[in-house]
N, C-alpha and C. Protein backbone atom coordinates (compact mmCIF):
# COMPACT_ATOMS: atom_id res chain seq x y z
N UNK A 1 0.82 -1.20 0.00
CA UNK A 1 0.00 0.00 0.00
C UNK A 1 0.86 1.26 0.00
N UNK A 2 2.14 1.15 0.27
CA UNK A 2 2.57 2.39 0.42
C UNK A 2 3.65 2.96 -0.95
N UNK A 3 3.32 1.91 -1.35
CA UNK A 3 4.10 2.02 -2.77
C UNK A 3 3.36 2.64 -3.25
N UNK A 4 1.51 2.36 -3.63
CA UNK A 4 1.01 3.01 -4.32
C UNK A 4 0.35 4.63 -3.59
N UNK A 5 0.47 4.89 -2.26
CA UNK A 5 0.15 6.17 -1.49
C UNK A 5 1.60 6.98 -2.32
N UNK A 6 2.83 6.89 -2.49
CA UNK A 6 3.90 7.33 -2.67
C UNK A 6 3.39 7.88 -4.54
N UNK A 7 2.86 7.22 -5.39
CA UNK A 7 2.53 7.13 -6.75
C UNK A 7 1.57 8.22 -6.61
N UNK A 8 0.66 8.19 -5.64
CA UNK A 8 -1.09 9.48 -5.25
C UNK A 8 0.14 10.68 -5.35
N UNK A 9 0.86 10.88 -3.98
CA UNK A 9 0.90 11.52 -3.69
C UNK A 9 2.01 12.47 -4.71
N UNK A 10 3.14 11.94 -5.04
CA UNK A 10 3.53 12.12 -6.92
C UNK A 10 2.22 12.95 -7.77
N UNK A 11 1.70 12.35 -8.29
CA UNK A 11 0.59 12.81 -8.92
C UNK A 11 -0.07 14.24 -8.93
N UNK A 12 -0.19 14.29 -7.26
CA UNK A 12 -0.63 15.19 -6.57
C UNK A 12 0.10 16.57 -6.52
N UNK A 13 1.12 16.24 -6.54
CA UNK A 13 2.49 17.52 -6.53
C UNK A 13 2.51 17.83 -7.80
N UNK A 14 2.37 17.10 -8.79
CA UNK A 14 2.69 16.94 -10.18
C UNK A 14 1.16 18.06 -10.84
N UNK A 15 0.02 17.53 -10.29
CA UNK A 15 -1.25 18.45 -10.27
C UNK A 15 -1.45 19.86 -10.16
N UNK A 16 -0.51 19.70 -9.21
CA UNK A 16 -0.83 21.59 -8.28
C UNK A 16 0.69 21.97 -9.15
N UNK A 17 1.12 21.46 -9.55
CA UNK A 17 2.65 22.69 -10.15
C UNK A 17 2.22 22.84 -11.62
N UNK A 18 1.01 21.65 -12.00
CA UNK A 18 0.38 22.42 -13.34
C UNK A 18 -0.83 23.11 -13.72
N UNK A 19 -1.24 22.94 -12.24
CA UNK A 19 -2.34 24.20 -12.13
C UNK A 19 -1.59 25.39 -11.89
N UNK A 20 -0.63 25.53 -11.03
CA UNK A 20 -0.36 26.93 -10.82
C UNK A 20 0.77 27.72 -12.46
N UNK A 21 0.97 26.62 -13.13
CA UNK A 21 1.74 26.68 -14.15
C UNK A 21 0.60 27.73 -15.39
N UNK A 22 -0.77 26.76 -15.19
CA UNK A 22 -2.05 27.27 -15.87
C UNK A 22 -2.15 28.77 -15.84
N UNK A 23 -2.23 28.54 -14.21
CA UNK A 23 -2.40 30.12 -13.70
C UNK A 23 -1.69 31.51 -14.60
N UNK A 24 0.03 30.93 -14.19
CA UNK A 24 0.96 31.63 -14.78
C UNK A 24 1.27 31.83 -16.25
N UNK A 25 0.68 30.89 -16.85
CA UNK A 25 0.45 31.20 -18.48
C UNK A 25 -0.83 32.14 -18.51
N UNK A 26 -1.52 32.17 -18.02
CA UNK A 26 -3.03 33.28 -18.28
C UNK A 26 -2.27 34.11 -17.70
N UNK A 27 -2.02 34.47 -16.58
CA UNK A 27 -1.30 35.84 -16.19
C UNK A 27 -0.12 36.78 -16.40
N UNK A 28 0.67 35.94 -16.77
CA UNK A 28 1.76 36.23 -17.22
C UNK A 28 2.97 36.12 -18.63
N UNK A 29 2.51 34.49 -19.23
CA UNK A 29 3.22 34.06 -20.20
C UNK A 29 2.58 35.04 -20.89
N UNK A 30 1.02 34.44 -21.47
CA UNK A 30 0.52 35.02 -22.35
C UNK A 30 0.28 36.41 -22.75
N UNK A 31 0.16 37.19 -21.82
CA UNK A 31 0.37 38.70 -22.26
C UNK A 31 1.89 39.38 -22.62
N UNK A 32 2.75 38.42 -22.27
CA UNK A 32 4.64 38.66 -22.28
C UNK A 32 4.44 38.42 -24.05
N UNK A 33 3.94 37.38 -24.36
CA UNK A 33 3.89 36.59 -25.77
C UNK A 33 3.52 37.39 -26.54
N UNK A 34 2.31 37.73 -26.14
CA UNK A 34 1.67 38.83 -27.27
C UNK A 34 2.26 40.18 -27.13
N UNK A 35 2.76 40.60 -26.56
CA UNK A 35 3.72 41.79 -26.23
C UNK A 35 5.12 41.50 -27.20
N UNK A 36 5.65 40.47 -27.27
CA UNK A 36 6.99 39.86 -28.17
C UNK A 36 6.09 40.02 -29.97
N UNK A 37 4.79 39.22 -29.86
CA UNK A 37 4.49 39.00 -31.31
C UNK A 37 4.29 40.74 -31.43
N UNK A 38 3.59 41.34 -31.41
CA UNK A 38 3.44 42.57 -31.40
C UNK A 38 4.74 43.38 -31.73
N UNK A 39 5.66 43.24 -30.78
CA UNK A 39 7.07 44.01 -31.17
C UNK A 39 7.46 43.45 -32.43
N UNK A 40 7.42 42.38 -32.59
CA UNK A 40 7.97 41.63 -34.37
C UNK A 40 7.91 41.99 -35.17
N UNK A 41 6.32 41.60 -35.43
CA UNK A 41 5.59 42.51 -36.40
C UNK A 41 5.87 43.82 -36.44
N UNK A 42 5.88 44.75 -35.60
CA UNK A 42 6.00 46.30 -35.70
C UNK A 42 7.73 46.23 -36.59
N UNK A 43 8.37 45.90 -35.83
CA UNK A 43 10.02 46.07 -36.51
C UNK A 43 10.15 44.86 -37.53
N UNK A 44 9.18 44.25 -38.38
CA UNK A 44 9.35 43.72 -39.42
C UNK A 44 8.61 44.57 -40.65
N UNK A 45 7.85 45.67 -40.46
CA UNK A 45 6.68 46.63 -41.05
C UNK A 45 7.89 47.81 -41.20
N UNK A 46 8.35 48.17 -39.77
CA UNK A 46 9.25 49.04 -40.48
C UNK A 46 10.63 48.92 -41.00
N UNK A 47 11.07 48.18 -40.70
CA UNK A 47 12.39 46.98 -40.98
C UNK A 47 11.88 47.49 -42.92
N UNK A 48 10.89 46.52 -43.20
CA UNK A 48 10.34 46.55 -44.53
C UNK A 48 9.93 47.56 -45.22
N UNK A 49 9.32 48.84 -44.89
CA UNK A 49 9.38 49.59 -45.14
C UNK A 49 10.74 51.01 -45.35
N UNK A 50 11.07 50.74 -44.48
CA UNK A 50 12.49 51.49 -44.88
C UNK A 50 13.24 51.21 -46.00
N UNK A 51 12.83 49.64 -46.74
CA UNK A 51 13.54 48.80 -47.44
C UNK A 51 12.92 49.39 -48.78
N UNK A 52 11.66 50.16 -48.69
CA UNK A 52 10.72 50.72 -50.02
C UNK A 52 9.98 49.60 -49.92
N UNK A 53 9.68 48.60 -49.36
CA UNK A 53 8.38 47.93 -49.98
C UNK A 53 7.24 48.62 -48.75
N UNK A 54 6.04 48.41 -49.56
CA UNK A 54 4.54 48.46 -49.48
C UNK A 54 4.17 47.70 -48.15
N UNK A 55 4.17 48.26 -47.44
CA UNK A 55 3.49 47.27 -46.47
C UNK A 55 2.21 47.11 -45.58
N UNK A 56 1.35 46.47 -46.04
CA UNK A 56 -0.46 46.00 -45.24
C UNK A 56 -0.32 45.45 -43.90
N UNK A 57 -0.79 45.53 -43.25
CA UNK A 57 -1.02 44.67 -41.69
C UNK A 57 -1.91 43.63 -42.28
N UNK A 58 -2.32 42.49 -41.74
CA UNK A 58 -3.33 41.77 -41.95
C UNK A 58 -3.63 41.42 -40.76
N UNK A 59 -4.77 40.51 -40.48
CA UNK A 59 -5.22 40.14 -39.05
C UNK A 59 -4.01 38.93 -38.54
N UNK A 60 -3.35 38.36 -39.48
CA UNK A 60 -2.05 37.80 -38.50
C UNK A 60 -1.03 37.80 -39.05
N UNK A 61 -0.93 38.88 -39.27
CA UNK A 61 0.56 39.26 -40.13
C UNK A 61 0.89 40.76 -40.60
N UNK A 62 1.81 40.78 -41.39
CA UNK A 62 2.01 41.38 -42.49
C UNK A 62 2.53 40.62 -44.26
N UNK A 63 1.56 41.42 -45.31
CA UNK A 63 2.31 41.72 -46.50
C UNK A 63 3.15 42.57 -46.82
N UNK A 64 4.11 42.87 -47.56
CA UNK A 64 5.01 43.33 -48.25
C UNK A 64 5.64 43.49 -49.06
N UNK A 65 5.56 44.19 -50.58
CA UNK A 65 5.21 43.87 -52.22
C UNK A 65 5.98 45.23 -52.38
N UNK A 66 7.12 44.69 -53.41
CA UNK A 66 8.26 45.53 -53.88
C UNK A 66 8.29 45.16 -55.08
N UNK A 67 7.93 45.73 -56.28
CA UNK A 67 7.99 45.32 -57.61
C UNK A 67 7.45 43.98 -57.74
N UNK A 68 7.62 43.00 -58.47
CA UNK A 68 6.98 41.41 -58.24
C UNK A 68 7.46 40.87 -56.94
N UNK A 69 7.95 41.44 -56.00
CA UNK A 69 8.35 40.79 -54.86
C UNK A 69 7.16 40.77 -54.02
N UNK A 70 6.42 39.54 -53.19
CA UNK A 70 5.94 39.68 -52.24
C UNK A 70 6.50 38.75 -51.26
N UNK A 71 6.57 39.65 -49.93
CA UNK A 71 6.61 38.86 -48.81
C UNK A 71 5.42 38.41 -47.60
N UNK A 72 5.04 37.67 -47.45
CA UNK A 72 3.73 37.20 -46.21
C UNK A 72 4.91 36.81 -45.48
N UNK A 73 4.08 37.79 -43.84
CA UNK A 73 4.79 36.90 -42.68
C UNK A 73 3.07 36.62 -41.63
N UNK A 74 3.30 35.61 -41.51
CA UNK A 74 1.85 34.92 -41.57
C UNK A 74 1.90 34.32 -39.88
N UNK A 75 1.41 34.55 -38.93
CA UNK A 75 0.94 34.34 -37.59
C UNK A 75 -0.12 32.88 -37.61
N UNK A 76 0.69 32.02 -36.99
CA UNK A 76 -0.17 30.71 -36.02
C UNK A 76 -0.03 30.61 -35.13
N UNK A 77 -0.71 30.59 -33.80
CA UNK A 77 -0.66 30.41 -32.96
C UNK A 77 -0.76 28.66 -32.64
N UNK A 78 0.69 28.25 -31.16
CA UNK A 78 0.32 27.24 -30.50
C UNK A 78 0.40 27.44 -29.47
N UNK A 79 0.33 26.22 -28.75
CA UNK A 79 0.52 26.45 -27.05
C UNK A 79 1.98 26.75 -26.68
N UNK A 80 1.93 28.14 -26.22
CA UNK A 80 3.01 28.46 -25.32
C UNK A 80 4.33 28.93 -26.73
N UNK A 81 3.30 28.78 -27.77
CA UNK A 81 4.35 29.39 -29.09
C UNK A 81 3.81 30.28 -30.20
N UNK A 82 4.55 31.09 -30.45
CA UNK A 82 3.82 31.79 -31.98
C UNK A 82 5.10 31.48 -32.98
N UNK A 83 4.20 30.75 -34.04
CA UNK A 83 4.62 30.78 -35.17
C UNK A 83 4.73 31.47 -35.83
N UNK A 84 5.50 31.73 -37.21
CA UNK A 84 5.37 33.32 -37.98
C UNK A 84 6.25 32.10 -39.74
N UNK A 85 5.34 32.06 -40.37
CA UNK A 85 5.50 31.75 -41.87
C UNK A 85 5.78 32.72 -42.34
N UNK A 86 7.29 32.79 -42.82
CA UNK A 86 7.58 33.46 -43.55
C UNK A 86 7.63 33.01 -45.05
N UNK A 87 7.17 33.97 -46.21
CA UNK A 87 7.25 33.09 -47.50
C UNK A 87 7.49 34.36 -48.68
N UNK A 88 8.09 34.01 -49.68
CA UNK A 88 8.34 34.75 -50.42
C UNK A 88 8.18 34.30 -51.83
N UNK A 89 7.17 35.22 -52.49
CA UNK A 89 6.09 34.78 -53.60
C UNK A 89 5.94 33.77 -54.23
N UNK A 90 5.64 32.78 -52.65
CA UNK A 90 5.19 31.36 -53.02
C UNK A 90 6.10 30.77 -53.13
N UNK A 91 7.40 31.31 -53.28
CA UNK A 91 8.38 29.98 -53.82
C UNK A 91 9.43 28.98 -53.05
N UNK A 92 9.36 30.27 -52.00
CA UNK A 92 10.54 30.22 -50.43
C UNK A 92 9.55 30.46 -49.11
N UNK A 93 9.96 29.13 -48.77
CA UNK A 93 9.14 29.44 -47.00
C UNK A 93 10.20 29.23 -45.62
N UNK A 94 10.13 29.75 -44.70
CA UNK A 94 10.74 29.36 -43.51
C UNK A 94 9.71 29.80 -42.70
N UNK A 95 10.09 29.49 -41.23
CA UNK A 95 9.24 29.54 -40.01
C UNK A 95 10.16 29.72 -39.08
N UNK A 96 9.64 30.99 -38.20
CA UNK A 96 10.87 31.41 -36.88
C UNK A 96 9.37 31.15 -35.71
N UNK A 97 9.82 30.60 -35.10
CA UNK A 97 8.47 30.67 -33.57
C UNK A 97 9.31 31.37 -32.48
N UNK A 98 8.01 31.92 -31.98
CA UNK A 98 8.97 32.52 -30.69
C UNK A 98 8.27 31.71 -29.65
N UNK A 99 8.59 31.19 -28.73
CA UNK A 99 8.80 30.00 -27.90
C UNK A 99 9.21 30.65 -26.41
N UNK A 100 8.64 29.62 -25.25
CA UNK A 100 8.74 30.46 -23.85
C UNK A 100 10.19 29.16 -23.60
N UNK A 101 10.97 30.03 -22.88
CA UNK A 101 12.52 29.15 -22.85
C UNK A 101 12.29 28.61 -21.93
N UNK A 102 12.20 27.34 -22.27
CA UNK A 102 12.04 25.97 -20.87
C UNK A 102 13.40 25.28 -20.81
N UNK A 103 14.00 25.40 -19.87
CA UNK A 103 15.07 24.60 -19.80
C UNK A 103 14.72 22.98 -20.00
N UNK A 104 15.75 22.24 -21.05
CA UNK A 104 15.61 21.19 -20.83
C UNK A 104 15.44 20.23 -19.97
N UNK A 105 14.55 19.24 -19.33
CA UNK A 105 14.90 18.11 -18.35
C UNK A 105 15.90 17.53 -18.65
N UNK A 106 16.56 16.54 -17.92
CA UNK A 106 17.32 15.88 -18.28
C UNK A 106 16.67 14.52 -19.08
N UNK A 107 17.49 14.13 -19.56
CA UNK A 107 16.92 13.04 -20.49
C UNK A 107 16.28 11.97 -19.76
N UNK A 108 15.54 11.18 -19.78
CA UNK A 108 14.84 9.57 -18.53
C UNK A 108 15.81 9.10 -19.01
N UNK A 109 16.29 8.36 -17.73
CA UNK A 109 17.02 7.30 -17.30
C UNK A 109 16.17 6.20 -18.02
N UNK A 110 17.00 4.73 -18.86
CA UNK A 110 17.00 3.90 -19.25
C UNK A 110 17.38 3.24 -18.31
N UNK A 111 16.75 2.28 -17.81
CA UNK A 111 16.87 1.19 -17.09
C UNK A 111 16.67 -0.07 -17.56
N UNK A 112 17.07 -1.09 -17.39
CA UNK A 112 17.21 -2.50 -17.68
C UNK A 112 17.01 -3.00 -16.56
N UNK A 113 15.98 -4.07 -16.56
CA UNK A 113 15.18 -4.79 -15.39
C UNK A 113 14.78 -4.38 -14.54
N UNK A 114 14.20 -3.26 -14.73
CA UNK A 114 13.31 -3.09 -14.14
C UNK A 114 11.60 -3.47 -13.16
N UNK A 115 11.70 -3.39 -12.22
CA UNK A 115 10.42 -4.14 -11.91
C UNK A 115 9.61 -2.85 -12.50
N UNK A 116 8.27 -3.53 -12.36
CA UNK A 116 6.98 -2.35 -13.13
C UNK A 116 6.67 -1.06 -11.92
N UNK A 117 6.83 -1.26 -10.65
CA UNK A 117 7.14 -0.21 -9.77
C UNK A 117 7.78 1.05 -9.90
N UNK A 118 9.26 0.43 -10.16
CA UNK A 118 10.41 0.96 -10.12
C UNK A 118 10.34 1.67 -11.71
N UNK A 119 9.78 0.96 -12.79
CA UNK A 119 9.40 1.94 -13.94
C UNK A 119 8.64 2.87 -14.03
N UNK A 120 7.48 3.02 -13.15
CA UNK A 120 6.30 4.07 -13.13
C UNK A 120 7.22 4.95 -12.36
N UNK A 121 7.56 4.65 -10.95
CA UNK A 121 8.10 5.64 -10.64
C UNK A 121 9.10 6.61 -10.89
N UNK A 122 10.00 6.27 -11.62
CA UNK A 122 10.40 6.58 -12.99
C UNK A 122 10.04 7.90 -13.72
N UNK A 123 9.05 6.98 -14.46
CA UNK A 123 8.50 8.21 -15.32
C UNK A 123 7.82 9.22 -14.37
N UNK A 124 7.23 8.90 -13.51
CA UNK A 124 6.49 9.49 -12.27
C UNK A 124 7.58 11.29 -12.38
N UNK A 125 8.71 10.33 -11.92
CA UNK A 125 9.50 11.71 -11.42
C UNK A 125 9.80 12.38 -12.97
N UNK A 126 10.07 11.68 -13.83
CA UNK A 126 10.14 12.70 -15.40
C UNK A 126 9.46 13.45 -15.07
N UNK A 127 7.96 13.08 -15.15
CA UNK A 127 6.89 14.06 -15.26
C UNK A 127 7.06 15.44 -14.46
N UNK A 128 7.81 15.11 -13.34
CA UNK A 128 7.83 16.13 -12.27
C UNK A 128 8.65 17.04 -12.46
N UNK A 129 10.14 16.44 -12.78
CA UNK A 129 10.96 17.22 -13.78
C UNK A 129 10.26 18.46 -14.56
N UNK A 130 9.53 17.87 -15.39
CA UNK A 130 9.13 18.65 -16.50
C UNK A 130 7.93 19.63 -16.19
N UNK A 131 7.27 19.40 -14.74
CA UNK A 131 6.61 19.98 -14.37
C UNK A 131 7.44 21.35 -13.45
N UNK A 132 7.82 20.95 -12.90
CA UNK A 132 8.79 21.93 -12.35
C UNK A 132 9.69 22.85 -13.39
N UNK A 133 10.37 22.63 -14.60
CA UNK A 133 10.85 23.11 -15.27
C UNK A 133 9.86 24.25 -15.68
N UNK A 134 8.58 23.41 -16.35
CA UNK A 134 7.66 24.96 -17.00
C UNK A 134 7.22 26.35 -16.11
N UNK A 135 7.21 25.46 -14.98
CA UNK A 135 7.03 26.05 -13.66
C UNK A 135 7.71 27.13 -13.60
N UNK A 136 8.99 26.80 -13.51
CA UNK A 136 10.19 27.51 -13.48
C UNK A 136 10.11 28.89 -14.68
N UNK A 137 10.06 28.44 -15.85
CA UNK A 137 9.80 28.90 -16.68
C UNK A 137 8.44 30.19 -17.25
N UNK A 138 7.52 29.35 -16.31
CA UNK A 138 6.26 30.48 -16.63
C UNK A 138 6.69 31.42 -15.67
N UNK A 139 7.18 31.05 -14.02
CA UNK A 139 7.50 32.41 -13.20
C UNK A 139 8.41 33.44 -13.80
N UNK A 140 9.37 33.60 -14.14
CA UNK A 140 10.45 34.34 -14.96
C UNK A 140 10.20 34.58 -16.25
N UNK A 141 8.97 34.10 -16.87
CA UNK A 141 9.26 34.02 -18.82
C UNK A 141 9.94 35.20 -19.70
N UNK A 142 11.18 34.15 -19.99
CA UNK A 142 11.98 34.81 -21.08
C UNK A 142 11.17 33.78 -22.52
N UNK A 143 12.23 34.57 -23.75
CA UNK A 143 11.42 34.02 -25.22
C UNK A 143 12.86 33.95 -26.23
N UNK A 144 12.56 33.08 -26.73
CA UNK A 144 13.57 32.76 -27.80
C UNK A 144 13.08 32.40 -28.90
N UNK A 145 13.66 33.01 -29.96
CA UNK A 145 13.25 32.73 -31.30
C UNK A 145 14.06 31.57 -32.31
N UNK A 146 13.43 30.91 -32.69
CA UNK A 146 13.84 29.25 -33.19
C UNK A 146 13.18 29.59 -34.50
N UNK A 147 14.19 29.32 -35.63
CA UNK A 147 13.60 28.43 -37.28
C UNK A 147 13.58 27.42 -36.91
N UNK A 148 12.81 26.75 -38.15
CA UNK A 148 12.35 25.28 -38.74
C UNK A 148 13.48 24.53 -38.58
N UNK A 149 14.51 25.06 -38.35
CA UNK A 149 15.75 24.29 -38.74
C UNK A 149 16.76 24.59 -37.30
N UNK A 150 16.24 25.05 -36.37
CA UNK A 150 16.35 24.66 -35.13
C UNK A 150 17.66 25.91 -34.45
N UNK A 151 17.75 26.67 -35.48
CA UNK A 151 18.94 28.41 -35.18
C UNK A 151 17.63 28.94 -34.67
N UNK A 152 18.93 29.08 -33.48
CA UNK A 152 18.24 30.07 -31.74
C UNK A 152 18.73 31.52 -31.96
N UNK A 153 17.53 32.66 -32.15
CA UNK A 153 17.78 33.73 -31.49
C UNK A 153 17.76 34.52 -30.45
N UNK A 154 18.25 35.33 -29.86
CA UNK A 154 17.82 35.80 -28.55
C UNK A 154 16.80 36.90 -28.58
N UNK A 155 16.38 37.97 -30.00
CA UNK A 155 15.83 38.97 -29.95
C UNK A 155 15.45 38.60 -31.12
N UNK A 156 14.25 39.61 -31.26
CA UNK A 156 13.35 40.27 -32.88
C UNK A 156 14.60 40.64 -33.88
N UNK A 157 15.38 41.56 -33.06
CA UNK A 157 15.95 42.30 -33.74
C UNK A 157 17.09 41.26 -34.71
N UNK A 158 17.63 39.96 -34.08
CA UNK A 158 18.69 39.28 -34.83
C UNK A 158 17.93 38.26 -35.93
N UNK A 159 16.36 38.26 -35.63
CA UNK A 159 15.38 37.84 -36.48
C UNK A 159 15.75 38.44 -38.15
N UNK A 160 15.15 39.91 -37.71
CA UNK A 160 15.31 40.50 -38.79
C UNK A 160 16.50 40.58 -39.84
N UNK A 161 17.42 40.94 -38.99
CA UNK A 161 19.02 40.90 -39.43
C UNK A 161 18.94 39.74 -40.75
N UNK A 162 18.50 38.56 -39.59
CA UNK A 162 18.72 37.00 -40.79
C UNK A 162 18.12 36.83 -41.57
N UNK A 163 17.02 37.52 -41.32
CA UNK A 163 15.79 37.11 -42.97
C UNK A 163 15.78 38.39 -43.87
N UNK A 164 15.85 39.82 -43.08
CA UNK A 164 15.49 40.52 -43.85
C UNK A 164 17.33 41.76 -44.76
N UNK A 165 18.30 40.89 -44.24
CA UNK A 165 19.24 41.75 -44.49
C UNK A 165 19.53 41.91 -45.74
């Protein structure tokens, strides 16, 4: 019995650090986020404009049309990320997300022979890991900007530099 009171009570800790995690994404991530997408967009409009192209707002983005040139930078939202499609008249696409910086967990331990106990509990504590990390993460939220292809920026501004120089 006390193997499985030890598994509740896991659970339980694991519960309340992702409710209060909940919390901290409505209060805090999410208005930090939209405050980052917001700055983007603004210094990708004038970034682009200084450049002479034309530039529209759209409801999740911007266009930007310089002779036959057009550029869409195109807004998706996921959890705890904004995407931004970048594409250029249809022919060239990339994707930069700006992303809340979660430190990695450490990787789960691989074990060999394991009893089925000793494996739940296991993953038990991953989970907790990773609960504590976002944790960590939603109290302080910093943001980093990531392409498709996995180059980390620290700002909008080294965004621009790379796509729009």
């Amino acid at each position: 019995m006390s193997n499985f009171k030890l598994l509740v009570e896991k659970q339980a800790e694991i519960d309340t650090i992702y409710q209060r995690c909940d919390d901290l994404i409505e209060k805090t991530v999410t208005p930090q986020l939209d405050e980052k997408v917001e700055q983007f967009l603004k210094m990708v409009e004038q970034h682009l404009t200084k450049q002479g192209f034309k530039v529209t707002n759209t409801s999740t983005g911007v266009i930007a049309n310089y002779q036959e040139a057009v550029i869409n930078v195109d807004k998706h939202s996921k959890h705890l990320e904004e995407c931004f499609f970048i594409n250029l008249n249809s022919y060239a696409e990339d994707q930069v997300s700006i992303v809340l910086n979660i430190s990695p967990t450490m990787l789960p331990k691989i074990s060999n022979q394991l009893d089925g106990y000793t494996d739940i509990i296991e993953q038990m504590t991953d989970k907790l890991k990773q609960a504590k990390s976002l944790e960590k993460a939603c109290t302080n939220p910093t943001f980093l900007y990531k392409t498709q292809s996995n180059k980390i920026f620290h700002s909008a501004q080294e965004v621009l530099d790379y796509y729009f120089q």
